[in-house]
N, C-alpha and C. Protein backbone atom coordinates (compact mmCIF):
# COMPACT_ATOMS: atom_id res chain seq x y z
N UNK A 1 -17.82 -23.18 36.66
CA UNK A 1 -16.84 -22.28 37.25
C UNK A 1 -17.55 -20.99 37.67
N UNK A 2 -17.48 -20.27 38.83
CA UNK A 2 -17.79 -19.23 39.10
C UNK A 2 -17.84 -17.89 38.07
N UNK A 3 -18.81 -17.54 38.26
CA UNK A 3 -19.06 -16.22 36.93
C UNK A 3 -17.56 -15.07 37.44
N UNK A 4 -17.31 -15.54 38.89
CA UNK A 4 -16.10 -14.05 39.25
C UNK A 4 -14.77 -14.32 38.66
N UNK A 5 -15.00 -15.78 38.71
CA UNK A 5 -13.39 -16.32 38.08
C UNK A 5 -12.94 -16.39 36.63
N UNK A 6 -14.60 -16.57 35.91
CA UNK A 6 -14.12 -16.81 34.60
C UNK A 6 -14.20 -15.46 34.15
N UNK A 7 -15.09 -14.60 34.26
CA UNK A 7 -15.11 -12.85 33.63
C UNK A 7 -13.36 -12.44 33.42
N UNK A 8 -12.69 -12.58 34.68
CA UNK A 8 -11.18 -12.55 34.72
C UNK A 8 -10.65 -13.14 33.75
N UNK A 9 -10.24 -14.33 33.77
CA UNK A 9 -9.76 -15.13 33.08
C UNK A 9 -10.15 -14.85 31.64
N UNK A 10 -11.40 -15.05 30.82
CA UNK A 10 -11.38 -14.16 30.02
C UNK A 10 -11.12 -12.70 29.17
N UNK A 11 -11.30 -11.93 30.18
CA UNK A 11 -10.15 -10.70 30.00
C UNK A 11 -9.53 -10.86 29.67
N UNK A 12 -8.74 -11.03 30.56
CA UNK A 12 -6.91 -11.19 30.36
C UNK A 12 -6.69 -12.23 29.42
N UNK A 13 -7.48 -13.44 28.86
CA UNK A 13 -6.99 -14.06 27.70
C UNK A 13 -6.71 -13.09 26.76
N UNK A 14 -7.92 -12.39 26.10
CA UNK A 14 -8.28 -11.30 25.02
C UNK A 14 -7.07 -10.40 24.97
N UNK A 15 -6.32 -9.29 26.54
CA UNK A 15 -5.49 -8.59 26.56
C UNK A 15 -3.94 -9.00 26.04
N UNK A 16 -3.91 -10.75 26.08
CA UNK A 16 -2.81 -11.24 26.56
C UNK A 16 -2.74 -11.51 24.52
N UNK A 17 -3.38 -11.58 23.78
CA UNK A 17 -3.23 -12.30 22.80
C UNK A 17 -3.55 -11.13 21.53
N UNK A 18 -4.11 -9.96 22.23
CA UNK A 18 -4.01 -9.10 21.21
C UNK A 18 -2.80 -8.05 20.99
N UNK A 19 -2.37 -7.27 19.67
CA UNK A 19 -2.00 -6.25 20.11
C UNK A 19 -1.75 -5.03 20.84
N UNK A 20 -1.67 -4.83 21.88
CA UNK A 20 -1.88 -3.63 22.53
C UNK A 20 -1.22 -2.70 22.02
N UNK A 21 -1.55 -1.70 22.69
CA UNK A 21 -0.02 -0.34 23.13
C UNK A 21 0.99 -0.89 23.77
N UNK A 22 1.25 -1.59 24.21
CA UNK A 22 2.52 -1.81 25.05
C UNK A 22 3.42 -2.42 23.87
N UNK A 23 4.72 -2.66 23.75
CA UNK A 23 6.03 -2.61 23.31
C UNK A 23 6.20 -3.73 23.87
N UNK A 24 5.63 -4.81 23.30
CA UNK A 24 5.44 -6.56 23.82
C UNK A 24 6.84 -7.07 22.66
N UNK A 25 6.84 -8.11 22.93
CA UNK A 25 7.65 -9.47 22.30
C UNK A 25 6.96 -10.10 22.00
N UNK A 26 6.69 -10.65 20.62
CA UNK A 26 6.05 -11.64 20.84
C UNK A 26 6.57 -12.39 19.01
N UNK A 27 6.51 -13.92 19.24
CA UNK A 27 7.35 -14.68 18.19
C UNK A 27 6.02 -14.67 16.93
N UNK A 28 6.77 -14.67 15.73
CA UNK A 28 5.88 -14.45 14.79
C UNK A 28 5.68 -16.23 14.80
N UNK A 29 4.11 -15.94 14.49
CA UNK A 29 3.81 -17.46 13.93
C UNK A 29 2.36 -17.00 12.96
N UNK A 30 2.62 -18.13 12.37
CA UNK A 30 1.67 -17.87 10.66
C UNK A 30 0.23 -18.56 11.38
N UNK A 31 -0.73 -17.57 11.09
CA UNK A 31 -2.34 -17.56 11.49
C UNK A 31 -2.81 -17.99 10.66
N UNK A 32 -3.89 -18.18 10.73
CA UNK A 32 -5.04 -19.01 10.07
C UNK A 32 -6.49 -18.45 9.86
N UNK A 33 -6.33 -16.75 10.57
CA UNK A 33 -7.12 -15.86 10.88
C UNK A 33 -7.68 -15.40 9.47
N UNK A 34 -7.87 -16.16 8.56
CA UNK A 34 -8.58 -15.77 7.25
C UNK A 34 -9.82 -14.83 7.57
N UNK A 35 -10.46 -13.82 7.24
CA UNK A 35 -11.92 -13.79 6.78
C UNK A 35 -12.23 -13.75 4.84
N UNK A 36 -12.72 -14.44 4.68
CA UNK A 36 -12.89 -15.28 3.29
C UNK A 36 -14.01 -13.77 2.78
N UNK A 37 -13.83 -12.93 1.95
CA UNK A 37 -14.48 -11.74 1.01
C UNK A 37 -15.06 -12.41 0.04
N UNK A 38 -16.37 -12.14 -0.26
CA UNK A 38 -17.23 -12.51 -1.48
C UNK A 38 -17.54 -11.19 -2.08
N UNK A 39 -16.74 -11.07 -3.02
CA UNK A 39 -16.67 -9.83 -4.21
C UNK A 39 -17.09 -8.74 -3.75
N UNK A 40 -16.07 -8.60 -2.58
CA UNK A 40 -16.39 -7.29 -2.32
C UNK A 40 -15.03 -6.10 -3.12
N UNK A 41 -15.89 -4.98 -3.36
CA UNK A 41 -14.55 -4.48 -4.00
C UNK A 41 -13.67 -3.59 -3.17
N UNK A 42 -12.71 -3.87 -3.68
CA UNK A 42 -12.00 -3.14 -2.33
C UNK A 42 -11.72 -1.47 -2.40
N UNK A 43 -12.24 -0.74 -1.43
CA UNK A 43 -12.28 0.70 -1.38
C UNK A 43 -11.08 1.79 -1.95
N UNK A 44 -11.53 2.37 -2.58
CA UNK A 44 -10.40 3.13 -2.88
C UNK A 44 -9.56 4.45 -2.06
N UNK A 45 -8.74 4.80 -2.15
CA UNK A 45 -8.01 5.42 -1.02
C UNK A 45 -6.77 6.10 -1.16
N UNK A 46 -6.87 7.18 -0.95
CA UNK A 46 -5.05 8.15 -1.32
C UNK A 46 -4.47 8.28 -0.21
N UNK A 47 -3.38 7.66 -0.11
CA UNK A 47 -2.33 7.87 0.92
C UNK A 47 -0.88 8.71 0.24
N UNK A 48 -0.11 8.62 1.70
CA UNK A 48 0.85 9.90 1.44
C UNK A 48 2.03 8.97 1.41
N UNK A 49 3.25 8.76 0.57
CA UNK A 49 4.49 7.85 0.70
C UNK A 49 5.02 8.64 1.45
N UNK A 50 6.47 8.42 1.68
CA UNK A 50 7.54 8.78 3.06
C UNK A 50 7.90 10.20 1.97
N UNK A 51 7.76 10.59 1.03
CA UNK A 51 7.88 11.72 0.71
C UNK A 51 7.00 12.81 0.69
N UNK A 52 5.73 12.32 0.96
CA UNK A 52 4.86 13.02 0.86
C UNK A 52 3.68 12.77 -0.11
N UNK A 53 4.30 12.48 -1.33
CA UNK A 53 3.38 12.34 -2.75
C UNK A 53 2.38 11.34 -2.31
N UNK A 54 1.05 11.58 -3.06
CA UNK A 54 -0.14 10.91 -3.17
C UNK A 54 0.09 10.07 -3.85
N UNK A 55 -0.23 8.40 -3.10
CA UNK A 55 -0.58 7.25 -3.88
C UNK A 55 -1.86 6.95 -4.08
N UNK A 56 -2.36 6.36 -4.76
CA UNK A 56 -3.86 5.78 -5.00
C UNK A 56 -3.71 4.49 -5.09
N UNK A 57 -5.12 3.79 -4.45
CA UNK A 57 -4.56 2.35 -5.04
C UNK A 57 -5.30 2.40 -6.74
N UNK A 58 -5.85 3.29 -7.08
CA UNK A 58 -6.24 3.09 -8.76
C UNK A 58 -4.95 3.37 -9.51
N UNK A 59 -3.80 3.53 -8.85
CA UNK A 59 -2.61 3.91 -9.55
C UNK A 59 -1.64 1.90 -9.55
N UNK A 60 -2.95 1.40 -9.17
CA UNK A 60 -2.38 0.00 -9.29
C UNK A 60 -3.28 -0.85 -10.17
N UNK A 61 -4.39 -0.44 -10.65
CA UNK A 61 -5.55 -0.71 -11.61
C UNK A 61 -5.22 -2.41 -12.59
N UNK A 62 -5.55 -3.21 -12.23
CA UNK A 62 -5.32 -4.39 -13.14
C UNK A 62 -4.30 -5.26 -12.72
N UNK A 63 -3.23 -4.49 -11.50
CA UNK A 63 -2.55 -5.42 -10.52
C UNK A 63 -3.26 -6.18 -9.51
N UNK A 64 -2.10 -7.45 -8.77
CA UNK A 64 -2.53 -7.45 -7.86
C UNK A 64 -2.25 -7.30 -6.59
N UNK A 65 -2.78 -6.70 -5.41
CA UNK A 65 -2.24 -5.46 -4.48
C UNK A 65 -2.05 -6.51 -2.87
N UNK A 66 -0.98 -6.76 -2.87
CA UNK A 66 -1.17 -6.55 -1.09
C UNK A 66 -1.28 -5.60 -0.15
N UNK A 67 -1.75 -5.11 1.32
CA UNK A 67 -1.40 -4.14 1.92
C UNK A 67 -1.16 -4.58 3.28
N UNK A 68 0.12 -4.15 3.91
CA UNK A 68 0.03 -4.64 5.14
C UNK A 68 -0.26 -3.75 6.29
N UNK A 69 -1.17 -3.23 7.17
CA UNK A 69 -1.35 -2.68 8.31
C UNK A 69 -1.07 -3.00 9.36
N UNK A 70 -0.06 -1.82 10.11
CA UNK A 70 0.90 -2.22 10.95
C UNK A 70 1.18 -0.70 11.74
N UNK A 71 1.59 -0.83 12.82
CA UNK A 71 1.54 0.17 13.76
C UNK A 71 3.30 0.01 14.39
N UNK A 72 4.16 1.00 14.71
CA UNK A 72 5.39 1.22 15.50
C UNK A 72 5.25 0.56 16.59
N UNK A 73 4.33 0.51 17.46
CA UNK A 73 4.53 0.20 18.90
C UNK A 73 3.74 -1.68 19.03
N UNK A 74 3.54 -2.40 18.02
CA UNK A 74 2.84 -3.54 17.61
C UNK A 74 3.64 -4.28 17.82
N UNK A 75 4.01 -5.29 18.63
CA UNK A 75 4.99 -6.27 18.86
C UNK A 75 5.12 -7.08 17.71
N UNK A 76 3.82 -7.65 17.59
CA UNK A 76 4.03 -8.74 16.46
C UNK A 76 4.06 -8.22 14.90
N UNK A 77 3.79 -6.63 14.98
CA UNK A 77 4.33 -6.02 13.24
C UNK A 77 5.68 -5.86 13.49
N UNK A 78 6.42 -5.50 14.52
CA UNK A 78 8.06 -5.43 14.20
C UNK A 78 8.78 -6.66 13.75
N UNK A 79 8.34 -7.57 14.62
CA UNK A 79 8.48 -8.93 14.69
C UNK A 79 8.59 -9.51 12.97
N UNK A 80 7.28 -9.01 12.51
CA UNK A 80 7.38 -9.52 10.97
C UNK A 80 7.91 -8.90 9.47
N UNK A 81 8.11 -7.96 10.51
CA UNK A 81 8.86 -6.59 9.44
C UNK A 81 9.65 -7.62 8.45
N UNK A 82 11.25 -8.29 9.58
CA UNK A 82 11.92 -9.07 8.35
C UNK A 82 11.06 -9.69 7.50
N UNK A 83 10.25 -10.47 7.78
CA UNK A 83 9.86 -11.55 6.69
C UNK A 83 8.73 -10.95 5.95
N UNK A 84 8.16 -9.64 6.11
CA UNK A 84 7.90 -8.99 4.86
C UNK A 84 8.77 -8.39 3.95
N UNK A 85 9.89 -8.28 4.37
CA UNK A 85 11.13 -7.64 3.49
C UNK A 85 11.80 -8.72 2.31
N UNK A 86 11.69 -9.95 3.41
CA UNK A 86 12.44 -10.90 2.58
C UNK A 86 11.03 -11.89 1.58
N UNK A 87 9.82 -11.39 1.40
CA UNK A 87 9.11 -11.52 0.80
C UNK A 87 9.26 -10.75 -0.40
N UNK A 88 9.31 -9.70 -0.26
CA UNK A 88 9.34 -8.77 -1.01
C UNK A 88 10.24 -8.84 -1.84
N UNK A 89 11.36 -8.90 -1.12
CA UNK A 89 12.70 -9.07 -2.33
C UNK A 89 12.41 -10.51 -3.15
N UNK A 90 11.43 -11.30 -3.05
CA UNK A 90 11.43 -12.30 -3.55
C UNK A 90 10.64 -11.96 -4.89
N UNK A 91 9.51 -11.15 -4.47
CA UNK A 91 8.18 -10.90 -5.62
C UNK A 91 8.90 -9.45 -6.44
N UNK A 92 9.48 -9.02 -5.44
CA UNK A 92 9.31 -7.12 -6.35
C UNK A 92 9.66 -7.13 -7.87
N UNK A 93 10.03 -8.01 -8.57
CA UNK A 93 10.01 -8.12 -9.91
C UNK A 93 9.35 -9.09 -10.76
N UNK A 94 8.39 -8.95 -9.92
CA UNK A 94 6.89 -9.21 -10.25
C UNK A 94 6.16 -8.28 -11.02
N UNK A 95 5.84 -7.47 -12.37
CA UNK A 95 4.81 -6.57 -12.63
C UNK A 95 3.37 -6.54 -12.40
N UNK A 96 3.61 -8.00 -12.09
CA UNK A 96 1.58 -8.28 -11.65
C UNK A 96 1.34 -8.00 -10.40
N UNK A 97 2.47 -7.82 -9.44
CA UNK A 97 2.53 -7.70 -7.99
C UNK A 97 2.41 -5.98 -7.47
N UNK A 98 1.78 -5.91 -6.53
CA UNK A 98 2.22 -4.65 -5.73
C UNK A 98 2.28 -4.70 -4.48
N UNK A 99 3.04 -3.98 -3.63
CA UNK A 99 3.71 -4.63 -2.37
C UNK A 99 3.39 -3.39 -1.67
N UNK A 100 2.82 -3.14 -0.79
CA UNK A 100 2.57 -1.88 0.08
C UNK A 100 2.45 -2.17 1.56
N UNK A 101 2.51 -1.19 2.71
CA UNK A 101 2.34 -1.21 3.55
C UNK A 101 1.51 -0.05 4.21
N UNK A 102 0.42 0.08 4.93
CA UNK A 102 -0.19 1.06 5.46
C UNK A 102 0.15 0.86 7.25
N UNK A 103 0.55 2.66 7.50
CA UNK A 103 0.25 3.04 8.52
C UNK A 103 -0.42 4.30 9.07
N UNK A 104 -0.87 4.35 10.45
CA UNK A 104 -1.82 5.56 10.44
C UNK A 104 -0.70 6.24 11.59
N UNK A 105 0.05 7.35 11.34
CA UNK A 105 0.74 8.65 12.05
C UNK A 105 -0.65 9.48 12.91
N UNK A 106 -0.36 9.76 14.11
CA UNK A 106 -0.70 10.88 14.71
C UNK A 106 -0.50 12.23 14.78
N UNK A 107 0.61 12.27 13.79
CA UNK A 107 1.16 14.14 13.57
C UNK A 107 -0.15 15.13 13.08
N UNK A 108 0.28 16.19 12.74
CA UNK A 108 -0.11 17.22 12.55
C UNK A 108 -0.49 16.44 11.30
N UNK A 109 -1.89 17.23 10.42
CA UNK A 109 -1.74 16.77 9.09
C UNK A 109 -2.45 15.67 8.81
N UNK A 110 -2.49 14.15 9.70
CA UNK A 110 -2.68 13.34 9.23
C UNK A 110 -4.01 12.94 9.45
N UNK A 111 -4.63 13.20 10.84
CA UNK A 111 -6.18 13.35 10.85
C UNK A 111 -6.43 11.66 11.50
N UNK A 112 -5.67 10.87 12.19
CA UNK A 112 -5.67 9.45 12.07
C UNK A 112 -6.24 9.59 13.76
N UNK A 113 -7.41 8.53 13.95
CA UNK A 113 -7.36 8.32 15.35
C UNK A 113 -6.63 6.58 15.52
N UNK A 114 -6.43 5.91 14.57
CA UNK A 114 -5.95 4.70 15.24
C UNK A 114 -4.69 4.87 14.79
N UNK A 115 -3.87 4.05 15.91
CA UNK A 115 -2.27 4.25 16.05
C UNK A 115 -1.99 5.47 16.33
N UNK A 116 -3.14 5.77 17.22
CA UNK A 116 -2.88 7.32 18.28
C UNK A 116 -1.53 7.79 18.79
N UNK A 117 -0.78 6.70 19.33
CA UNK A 117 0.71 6.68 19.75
C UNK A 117 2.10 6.22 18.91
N UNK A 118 1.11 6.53 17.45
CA UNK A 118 2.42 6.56 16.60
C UNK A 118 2.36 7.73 15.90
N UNK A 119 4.38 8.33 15.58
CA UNK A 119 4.43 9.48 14.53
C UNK A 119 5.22 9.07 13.48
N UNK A 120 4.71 9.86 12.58
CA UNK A 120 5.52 9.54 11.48
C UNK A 120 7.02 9.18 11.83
N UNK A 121 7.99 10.06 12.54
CA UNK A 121 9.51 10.04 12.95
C UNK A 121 9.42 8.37 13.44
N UNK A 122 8.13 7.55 14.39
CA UNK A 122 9.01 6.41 14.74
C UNK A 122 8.71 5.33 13.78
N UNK A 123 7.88 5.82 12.71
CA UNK A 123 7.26 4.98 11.61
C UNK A 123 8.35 5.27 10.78
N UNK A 124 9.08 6.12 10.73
CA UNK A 124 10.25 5.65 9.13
C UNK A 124 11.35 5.22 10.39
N UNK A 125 11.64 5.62 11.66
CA UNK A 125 12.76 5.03 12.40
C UNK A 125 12.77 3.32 11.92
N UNK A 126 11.44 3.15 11.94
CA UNK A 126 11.10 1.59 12.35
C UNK A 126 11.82 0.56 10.62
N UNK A 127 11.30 1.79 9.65
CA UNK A 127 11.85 1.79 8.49
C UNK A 127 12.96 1.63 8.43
N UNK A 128 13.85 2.73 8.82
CA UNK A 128 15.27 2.49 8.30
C UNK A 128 15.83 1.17 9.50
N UNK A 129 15.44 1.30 10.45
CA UNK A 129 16.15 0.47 11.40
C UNK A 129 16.21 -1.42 10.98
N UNK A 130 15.01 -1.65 10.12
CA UNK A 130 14.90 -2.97 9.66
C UNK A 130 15.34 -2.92 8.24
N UNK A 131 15.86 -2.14 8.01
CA UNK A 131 15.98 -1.71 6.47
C UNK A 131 14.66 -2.30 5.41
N UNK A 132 13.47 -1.47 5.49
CA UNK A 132 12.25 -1.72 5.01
C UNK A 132 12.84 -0.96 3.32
N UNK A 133 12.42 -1.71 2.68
CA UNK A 133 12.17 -1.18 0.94
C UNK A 133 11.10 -1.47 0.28
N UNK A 134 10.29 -1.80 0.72
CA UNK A 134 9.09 -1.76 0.07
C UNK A 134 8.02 -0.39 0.23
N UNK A 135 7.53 -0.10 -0.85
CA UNK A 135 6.72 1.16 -0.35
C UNK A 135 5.85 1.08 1.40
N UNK A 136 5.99 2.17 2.34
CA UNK A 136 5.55 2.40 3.35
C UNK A 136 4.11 3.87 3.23
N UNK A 137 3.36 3.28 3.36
CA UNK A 137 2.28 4.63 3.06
C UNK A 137 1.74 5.23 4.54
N UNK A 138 1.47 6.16 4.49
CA UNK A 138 0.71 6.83 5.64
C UNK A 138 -0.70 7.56 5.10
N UNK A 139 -1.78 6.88 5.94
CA UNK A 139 -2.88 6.99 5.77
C UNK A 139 -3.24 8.66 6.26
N UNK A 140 -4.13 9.51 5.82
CA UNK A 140 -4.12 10.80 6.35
C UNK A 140 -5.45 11.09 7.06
N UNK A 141 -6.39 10.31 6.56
CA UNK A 141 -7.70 10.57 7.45
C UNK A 141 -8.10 9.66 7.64
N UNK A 142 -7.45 8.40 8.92
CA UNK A 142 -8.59 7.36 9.13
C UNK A 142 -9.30 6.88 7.98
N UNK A 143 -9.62 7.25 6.20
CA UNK A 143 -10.11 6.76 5.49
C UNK A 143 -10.14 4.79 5.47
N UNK A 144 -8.72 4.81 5.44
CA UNK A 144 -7.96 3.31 5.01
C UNK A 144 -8.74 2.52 6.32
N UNK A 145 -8.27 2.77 7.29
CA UNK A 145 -8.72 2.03 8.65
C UNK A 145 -10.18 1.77 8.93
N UNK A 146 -11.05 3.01 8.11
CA UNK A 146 -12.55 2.60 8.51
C UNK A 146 -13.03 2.09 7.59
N UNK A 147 -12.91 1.94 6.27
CA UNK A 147 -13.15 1.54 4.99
C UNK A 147 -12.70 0.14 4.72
N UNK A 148 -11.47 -0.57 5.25
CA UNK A 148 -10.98 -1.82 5.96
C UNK A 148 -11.84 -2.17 6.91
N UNK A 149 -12.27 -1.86 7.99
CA UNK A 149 -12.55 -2.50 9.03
C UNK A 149 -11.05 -2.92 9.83
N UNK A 150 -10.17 -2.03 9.75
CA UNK A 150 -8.92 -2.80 10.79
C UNK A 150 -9.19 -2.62 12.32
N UNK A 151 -9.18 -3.49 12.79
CA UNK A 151 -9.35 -3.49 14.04
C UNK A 151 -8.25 -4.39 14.91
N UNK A 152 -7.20 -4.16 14.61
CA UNK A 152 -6.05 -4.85 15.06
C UNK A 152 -4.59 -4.89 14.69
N UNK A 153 -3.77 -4.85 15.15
CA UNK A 153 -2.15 -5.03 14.01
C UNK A 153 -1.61 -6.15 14.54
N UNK A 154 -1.05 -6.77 13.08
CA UNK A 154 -1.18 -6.59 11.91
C UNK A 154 -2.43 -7.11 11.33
N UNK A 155 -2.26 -6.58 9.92
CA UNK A 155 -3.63 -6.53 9.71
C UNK A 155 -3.46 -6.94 7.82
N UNK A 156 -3.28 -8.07 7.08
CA UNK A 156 -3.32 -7.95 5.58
C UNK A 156 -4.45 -7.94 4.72
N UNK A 157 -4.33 -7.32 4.20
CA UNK A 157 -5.33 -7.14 2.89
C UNK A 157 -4.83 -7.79 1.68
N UNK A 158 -5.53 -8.79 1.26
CA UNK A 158 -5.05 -9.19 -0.60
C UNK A 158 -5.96 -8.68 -1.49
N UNK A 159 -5.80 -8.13 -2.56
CA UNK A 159 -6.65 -7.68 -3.64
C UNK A 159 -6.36 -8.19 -4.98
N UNK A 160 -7.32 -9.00 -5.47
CA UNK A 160 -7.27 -9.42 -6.80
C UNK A 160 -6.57 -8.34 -7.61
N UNK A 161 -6.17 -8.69 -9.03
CA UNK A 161 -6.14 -7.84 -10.37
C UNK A 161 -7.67 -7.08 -10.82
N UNK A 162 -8.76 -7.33 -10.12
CA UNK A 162 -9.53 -7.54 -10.76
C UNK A 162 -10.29 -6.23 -10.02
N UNK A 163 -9.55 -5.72 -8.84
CA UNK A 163 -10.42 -4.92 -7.64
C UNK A 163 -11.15 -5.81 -6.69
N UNK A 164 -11.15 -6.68 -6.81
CA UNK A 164 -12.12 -7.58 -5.66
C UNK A 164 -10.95 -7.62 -4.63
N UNK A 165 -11.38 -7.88 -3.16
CA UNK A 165 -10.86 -8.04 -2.21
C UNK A 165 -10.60 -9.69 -2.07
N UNK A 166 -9.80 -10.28 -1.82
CA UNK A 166 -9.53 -11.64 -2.10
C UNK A 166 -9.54 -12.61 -0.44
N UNK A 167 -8.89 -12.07 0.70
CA UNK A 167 -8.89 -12.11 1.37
C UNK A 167 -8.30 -11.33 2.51
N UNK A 168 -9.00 -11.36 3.91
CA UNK A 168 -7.93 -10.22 4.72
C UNK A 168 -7.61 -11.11 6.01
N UNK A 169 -6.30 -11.03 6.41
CA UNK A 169 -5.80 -11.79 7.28
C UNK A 169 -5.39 -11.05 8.21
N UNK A 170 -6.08 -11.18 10.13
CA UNK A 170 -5.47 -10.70 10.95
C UNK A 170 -4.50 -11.55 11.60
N UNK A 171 -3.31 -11.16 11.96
CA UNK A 171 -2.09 -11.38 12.24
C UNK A 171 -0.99 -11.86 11.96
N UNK A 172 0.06 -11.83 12.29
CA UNK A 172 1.50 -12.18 11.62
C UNK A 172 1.86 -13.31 10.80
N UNK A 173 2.58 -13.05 9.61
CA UNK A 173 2.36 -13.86 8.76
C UNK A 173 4.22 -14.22 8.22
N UNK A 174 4.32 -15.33 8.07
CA UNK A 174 5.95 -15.96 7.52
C UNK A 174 5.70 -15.49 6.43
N UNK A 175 7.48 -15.13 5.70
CA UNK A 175 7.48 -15.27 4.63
C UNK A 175 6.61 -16.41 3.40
N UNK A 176 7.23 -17.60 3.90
CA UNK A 176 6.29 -18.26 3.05
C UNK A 176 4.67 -18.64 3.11
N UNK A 177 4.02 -18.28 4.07
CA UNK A 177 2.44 -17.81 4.03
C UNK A 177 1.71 -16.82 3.51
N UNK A 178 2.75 -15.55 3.52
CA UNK A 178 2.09 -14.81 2.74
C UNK A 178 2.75 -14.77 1.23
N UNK A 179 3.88 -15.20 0.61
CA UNK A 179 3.61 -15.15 -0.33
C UNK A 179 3.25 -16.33 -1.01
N UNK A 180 2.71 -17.58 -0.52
CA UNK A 180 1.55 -17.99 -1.01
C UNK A 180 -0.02 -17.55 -1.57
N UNK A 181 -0.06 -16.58 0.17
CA UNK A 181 -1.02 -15.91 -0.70
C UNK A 181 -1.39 -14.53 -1.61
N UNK A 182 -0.02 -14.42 -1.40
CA UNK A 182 -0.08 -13.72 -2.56
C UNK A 182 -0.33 -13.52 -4.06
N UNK A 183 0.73 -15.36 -4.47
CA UNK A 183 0.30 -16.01 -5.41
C UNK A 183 -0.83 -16.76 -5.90
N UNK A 184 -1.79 -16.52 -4.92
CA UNK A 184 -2.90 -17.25 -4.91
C UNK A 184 -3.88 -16.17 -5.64
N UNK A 185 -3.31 -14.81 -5.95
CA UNK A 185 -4.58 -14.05 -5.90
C UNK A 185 -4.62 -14.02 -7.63
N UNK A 186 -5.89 -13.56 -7.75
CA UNK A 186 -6.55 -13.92 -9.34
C UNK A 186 -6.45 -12.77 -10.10
């Protein structure tokens, strides 16, 4: 095939299948996008809840932690919002479990260059509008995002009890995929 035709065509595969900025549709379906972690430990990090107060993840020490990274304007994180909710209500009385979500705000304060075109106001809108109850964190300095390696939304993180990173999965995930793997973690 011509080098002019396929350079194109490639592009636009990549544009067409990732998250962008744009305010897409797109149907959740459960990935397979594993990258498999060999004891790596997973970084530590203080974020801010919807009130403000500092979380740590050492304030989860001996649990074991999901985190989901997700952006307002992410087609396929709105998309999965429900079926992290209705995950959640499944595990949250779980004590071995912790259920979190990270996002990075552009306001004043927060110091974030990715999810440039999100603010806090459409990050809890997005909250109340799906009726989210699971803790929602906001990252304040790019720490979370470069210390991850996120390079995409959505974006999960599993973390052993143990601090090891267990596995991290890019893109949208069913209720019952992720809390498989949730239960999977050691």
């Amino acid at each position: 095939m011509n080098k002019k035709i396929l350079l194109p065509i490639i592009i636009s595969s990549l544009f067409l299948t990732a998250c962008s900025n744009n305010k897409v549709e797109n149907d959740i379906k459960s990935t397979n996008n594993k990258e498999e972690v060999t004891k790596n430990i997973a970084y530590k990090f203080t974020a801010k809840d919807i009130d403000g107060n500092d979380v740590k993840l050492s304030d989860f020490e001996g649990k074991k932690v999901y985190i989901n990274a997700w952006a307002s304007w992410c087609g396929p994180c709105i998309k999965e919002l429900p079926e992290l909710e209705k995950a959640y209500q499944e595990l949250k009385n779980r004590d071995d479990i912790v259920f979190l979500s990270m996002t990075f705000p552009n306001d004043e304060g927060f110091n974030n260059a990715i999810g440039s075109n999100d603010s806090k106001k459409e990050i809890v809108n997005k909250i109340n509008t799906f009726k989210i109850t699971y803790p929602v964190l906001f990252d304040t300095n790019d720490r979370f995002n470069v210390n991850y390696s996120i390079r995409s939304f959505p974006t999960h993180i599993f973390i052993n009890s143990d601090g090891t990173i267990n596995t991290k999965t890019i893109g949208s995930l069913n209720k019952e995929i992720l809390i498989e793997n949730i239960k999977n973690l050691k």
